[in-house]
PDB file of N, CA and C in Angstrom:
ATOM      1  N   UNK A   1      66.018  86.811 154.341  1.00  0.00           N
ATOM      2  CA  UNK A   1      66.708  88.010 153.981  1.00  0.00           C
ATOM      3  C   UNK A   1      68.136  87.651 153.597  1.00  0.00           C
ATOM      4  N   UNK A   2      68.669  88.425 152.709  1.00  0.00           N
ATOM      5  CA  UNK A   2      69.749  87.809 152.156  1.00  0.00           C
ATOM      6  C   UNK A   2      70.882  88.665 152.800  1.00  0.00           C
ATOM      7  N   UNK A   3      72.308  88.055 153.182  1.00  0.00           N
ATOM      8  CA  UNK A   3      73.433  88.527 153.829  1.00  0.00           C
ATOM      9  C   UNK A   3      74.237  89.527 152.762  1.00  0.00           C
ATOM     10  N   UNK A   4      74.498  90.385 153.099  1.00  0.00           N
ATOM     11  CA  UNK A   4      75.392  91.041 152.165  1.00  0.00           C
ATOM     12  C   UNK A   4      76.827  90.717 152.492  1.00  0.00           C
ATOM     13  N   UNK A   5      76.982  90.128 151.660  1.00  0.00           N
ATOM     14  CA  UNK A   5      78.669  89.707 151.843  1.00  0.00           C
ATOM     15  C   UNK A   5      79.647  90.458 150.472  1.00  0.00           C
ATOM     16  N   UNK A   6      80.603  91.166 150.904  1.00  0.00           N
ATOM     17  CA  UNK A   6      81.672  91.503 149.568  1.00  0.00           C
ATOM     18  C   UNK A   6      81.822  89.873 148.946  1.00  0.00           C
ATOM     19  N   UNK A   7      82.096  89.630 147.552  1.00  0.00           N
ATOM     20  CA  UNK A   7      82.508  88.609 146.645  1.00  0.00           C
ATOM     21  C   UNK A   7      83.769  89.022 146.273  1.00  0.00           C
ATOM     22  N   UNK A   8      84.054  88.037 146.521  1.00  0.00           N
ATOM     23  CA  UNK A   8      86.100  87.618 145.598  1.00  0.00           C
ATOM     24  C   UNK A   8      85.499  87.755 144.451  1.00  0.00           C
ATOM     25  N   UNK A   9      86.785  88.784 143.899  1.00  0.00           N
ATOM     26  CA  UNK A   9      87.116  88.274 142.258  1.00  0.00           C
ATOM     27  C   UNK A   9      87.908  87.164 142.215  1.00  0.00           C
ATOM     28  N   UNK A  10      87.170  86.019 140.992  1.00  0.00           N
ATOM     29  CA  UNK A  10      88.131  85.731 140.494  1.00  0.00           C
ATOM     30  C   UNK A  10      89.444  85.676 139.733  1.00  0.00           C
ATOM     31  N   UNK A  11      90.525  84.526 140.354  1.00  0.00           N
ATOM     32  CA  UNK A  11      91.576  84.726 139.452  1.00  0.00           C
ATOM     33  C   UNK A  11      91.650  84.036 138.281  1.00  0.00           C
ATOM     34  N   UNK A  12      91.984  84.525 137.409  1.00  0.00           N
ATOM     35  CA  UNK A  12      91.469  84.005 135.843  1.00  0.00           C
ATOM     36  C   UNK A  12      92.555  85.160 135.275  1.00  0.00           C
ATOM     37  N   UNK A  13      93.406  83.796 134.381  1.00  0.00           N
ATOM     38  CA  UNK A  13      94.923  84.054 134.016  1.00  0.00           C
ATOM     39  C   UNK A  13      94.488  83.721 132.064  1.00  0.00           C
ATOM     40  N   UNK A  14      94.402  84.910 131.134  1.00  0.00           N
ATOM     41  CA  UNK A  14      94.085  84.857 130.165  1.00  0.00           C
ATOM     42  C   UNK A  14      95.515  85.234 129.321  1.00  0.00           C
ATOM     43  N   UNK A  15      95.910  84.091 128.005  1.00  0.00           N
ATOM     44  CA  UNK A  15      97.311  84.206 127.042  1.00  0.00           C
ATOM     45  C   UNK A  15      96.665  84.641 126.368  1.00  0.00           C
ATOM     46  N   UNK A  16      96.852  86.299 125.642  1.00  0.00           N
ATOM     47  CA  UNK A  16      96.971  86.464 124.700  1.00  0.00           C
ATOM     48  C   UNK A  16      98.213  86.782 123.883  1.00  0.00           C
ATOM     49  N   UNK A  17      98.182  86.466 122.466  1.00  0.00           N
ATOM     50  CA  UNK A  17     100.001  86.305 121.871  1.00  0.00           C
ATOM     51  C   UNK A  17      99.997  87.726 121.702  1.00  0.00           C
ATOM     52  N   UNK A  18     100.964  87.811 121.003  1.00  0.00           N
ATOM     53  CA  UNK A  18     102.299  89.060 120.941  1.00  0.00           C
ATOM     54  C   UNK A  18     101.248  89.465 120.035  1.00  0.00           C
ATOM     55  N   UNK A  19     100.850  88.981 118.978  1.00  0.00           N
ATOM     56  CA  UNK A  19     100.465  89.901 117.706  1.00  0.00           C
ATOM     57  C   UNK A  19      99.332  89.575 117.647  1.00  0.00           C
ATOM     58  N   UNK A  20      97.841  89.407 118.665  1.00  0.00           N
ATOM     59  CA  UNK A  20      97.035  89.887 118.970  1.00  0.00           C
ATOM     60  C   UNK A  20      96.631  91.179 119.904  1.00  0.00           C
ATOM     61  N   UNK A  21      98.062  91.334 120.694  1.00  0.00           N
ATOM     62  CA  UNK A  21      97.846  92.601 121.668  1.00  0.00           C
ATOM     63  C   UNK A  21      98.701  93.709 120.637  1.00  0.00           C
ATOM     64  N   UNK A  22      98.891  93.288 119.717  1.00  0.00           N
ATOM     65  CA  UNK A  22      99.399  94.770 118.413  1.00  0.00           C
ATOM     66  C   UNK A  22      98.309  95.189 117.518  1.00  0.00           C
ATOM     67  N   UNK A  23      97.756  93.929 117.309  1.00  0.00           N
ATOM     68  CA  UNK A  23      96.479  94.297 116.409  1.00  0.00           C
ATOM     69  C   UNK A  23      95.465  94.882 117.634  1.00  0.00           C
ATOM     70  N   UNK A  24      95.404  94.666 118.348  1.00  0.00           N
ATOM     71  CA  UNK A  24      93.989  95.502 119.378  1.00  0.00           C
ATOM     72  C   UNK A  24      94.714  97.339 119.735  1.00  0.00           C
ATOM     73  N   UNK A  25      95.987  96.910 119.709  1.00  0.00           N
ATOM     74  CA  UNK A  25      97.031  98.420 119.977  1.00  0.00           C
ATOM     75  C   UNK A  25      96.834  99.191 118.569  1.00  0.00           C
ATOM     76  N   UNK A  26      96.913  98.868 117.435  1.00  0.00           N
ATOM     77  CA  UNK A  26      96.554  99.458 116.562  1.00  0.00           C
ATOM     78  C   UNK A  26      95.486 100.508 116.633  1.00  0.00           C
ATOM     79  N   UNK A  27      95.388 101.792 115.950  1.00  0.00           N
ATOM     80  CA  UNK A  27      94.662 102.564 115.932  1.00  0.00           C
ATOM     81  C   UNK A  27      93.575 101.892 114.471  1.00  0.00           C
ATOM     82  N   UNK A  28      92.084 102.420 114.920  1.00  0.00           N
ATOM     83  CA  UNK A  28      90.777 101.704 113.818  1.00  0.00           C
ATOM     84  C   UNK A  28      91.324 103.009 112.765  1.00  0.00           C
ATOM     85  N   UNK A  29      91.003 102.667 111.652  1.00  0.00           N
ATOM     86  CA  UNK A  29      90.607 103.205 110.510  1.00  0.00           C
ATOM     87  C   UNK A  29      90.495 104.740 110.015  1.00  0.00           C
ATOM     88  N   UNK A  30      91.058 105.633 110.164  1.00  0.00           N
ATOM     89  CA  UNK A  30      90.406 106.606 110.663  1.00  0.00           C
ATOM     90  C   UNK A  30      89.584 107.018 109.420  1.00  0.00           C
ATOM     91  N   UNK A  31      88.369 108.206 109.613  1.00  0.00           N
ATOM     92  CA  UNK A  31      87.290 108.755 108.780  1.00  0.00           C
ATOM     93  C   UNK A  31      88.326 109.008 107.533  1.00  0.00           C
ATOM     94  N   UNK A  32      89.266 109.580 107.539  1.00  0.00           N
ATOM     95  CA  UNK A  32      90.056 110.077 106.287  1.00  0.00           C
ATOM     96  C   UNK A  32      90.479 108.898 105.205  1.00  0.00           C
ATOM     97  N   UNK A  33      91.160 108.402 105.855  1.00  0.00           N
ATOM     98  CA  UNK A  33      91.298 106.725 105.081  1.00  0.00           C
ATOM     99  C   UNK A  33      90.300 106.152 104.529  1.00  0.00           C
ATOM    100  N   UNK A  34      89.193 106.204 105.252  1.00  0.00           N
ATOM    101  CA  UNK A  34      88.049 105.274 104.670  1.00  0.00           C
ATOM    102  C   UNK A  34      87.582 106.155 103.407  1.00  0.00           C
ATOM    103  N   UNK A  35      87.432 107.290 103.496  1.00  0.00           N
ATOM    104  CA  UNK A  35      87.046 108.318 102.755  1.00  0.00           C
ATOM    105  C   UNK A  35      88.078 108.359 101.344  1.00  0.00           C
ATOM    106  N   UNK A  36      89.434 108.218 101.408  1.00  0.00           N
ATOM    107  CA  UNK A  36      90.397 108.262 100.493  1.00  0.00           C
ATOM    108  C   UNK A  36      89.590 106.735  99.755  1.00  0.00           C
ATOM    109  N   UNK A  37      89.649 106.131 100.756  1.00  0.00           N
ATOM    110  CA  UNK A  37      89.024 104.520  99.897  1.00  0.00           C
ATOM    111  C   UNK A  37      87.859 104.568  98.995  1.00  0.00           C
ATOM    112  N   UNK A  38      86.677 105.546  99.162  1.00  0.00           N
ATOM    113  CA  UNK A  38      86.095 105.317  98.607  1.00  0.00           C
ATOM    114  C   UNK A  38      86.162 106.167  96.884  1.00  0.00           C
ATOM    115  N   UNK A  39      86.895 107.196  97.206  1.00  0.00           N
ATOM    116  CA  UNK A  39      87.223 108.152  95.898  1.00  0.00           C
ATOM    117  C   UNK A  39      87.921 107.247  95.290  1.00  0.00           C
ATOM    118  N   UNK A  40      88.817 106.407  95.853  1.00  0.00           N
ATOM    119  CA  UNK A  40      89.438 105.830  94.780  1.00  0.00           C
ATOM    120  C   UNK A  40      88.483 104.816  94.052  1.00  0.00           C
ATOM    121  N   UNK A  41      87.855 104.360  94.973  1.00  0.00           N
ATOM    122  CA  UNK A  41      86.658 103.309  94.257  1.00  0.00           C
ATOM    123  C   UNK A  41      85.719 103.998  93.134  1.00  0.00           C
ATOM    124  N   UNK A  42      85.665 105.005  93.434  1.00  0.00           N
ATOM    125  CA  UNK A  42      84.632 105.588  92.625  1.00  0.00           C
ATOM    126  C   UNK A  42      85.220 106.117  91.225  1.00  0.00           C
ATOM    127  N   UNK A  43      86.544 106.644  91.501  1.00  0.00           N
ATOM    128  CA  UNK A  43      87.278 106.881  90.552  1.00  0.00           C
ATOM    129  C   UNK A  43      87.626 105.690  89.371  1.00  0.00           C
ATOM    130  N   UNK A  44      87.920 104.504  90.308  1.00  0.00           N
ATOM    131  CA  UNK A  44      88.205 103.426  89.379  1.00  0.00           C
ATOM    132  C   UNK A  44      86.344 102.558  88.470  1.00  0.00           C
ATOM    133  N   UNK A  45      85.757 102.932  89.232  1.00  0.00           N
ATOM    134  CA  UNK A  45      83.953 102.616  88.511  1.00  0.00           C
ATOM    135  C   UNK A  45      84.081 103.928  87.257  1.00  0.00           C
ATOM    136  N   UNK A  46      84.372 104.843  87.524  1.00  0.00           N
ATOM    137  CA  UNK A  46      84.356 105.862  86.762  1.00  0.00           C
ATOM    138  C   UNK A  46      84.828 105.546  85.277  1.00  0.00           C
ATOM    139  N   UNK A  47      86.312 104.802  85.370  1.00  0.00           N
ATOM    140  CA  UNK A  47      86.697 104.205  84.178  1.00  0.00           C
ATOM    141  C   UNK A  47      86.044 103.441  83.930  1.00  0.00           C
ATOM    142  N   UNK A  48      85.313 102.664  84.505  1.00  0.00           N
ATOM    143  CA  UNK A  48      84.663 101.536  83.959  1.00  0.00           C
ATOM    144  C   UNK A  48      83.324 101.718  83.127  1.00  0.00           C
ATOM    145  N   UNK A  49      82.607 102.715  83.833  1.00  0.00           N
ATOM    146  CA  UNK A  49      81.706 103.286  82.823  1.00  0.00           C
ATOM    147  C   UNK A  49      81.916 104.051  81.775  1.00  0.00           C
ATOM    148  N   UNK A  50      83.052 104.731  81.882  1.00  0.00           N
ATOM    149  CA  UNK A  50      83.385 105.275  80.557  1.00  0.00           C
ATOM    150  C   UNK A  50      83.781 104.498  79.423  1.00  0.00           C
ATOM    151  N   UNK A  51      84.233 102.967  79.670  1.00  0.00           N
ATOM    152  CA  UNK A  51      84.667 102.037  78.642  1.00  0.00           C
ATOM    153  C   UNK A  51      83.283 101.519  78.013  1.00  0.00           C
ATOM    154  N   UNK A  52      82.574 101.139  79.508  1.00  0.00           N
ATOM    155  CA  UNK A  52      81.104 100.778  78.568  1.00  0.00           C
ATOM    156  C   UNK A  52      80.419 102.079  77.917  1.00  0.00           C
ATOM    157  N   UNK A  53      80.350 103.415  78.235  1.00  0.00           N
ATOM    158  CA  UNK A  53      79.441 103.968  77.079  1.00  0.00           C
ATOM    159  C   UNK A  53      80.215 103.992  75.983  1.00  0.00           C
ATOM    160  N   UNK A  54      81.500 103.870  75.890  1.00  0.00           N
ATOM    161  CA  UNK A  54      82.374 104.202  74.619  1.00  0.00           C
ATOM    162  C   UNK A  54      82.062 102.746  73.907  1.00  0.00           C
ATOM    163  N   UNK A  55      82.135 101.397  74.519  1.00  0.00           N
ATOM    164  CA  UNK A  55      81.481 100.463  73.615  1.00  0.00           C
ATOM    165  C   UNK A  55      79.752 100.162  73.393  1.00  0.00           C
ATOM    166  N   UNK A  56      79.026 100.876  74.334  1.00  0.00           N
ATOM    167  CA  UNK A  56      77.909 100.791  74.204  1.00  0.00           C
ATOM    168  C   UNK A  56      77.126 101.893  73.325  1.00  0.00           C
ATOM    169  N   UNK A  57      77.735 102.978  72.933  1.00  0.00           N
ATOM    170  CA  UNK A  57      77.034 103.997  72.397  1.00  0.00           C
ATOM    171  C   UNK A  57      76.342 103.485  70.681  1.00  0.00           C
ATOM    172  N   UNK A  58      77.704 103.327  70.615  1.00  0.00           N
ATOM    173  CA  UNK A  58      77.217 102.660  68.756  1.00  0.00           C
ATOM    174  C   UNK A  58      75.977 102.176  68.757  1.00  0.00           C
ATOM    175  N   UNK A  59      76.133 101.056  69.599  1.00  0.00           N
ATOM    176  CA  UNK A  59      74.727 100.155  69.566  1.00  0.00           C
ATOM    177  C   UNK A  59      73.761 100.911  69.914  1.00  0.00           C
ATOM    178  N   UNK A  60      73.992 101.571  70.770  1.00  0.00           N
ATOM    179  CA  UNK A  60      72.207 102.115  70.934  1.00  0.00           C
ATOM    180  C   UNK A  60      71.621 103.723  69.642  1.00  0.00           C
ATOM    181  N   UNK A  61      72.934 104.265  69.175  1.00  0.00           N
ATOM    182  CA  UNK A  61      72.803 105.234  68.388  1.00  0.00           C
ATOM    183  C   UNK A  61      71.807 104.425  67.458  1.00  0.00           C
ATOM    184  N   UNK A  62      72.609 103.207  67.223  1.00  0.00           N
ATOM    185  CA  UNK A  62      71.926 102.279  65.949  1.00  0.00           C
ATOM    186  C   UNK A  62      70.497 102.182  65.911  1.00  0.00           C
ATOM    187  N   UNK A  63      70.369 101.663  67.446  1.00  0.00           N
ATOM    188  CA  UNK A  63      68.963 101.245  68.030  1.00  0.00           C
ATOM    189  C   UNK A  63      67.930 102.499  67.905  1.00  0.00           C
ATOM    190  N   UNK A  64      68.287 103.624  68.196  1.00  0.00           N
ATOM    191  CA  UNK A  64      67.714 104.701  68.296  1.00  0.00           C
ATOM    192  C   UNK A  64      67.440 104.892  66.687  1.00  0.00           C
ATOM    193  N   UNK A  65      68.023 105.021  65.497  1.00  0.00           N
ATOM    194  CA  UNK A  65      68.159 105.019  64.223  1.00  0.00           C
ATOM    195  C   UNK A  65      66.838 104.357  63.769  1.00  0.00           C
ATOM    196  N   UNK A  66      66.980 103.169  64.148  1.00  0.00           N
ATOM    197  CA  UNK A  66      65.989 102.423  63.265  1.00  0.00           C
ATOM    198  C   UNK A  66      65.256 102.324  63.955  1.00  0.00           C
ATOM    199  N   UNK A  67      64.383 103.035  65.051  1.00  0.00           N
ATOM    200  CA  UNK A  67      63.454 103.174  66.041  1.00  0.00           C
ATOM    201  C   UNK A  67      62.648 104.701  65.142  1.00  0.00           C
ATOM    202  N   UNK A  68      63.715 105.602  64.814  1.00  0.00           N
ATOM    203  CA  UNK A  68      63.498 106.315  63.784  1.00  0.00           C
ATOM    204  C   UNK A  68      62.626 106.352  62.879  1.00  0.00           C
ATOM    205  N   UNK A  69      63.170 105.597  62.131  1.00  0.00           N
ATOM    206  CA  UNK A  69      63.097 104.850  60.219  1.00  0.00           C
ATOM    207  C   UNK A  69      61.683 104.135  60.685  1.00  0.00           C
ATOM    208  N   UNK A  70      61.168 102.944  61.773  1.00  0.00           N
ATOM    209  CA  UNK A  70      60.261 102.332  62.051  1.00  0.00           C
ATOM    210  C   UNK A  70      59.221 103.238  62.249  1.00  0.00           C
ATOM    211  N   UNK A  71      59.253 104.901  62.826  1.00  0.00           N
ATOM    212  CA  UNK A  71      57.861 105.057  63.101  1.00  0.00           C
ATOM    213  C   UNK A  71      58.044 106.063  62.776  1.00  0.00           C
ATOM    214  N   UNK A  72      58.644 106.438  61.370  1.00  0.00           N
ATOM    215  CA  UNK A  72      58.208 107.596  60.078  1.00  0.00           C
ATOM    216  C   UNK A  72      57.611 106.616  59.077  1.00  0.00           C
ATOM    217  N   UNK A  73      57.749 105.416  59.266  1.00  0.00           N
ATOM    218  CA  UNK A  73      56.403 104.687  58.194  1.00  0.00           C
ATOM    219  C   UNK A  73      55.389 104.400  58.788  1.00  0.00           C
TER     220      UNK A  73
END
């Protein structure tokens, strides 16, 4: 049968630096921020697709054209 005895904590002496206990003090991310982050992301894809249909349209108007012309003969 086993004795019940209280156990010592150990002492155990841990350095952490100055500007690891600021970064853990820091507040996470909050929902709003992350959220601002992504409108802007989306906003900036936004331009980006608008550059490609503005260079991609020609070509496919074209494509569509002679897709046309090919199967009225």
């Amino acid at each position: 049968m086993a004795h019940s005895r209280q156990l010592e904590q150990p002492n155990v002496r841990l350095h952490v630096a100055k500007t690891r206990r600021r970064q853990a003090l820091m507040p996470l991310r909050s929902a709003a921020s992350h959220k601002l982050a992504l409108i802007v992301g989306y906003r900036a894809m936004a331009l980006i697709n608008q550059d490609l249909t503005r260079m991609f349209t020609p070509c496919e108007e074209e494509a569509e054209r002679r897709l046309t012309q090919f199967r009225r003969k």
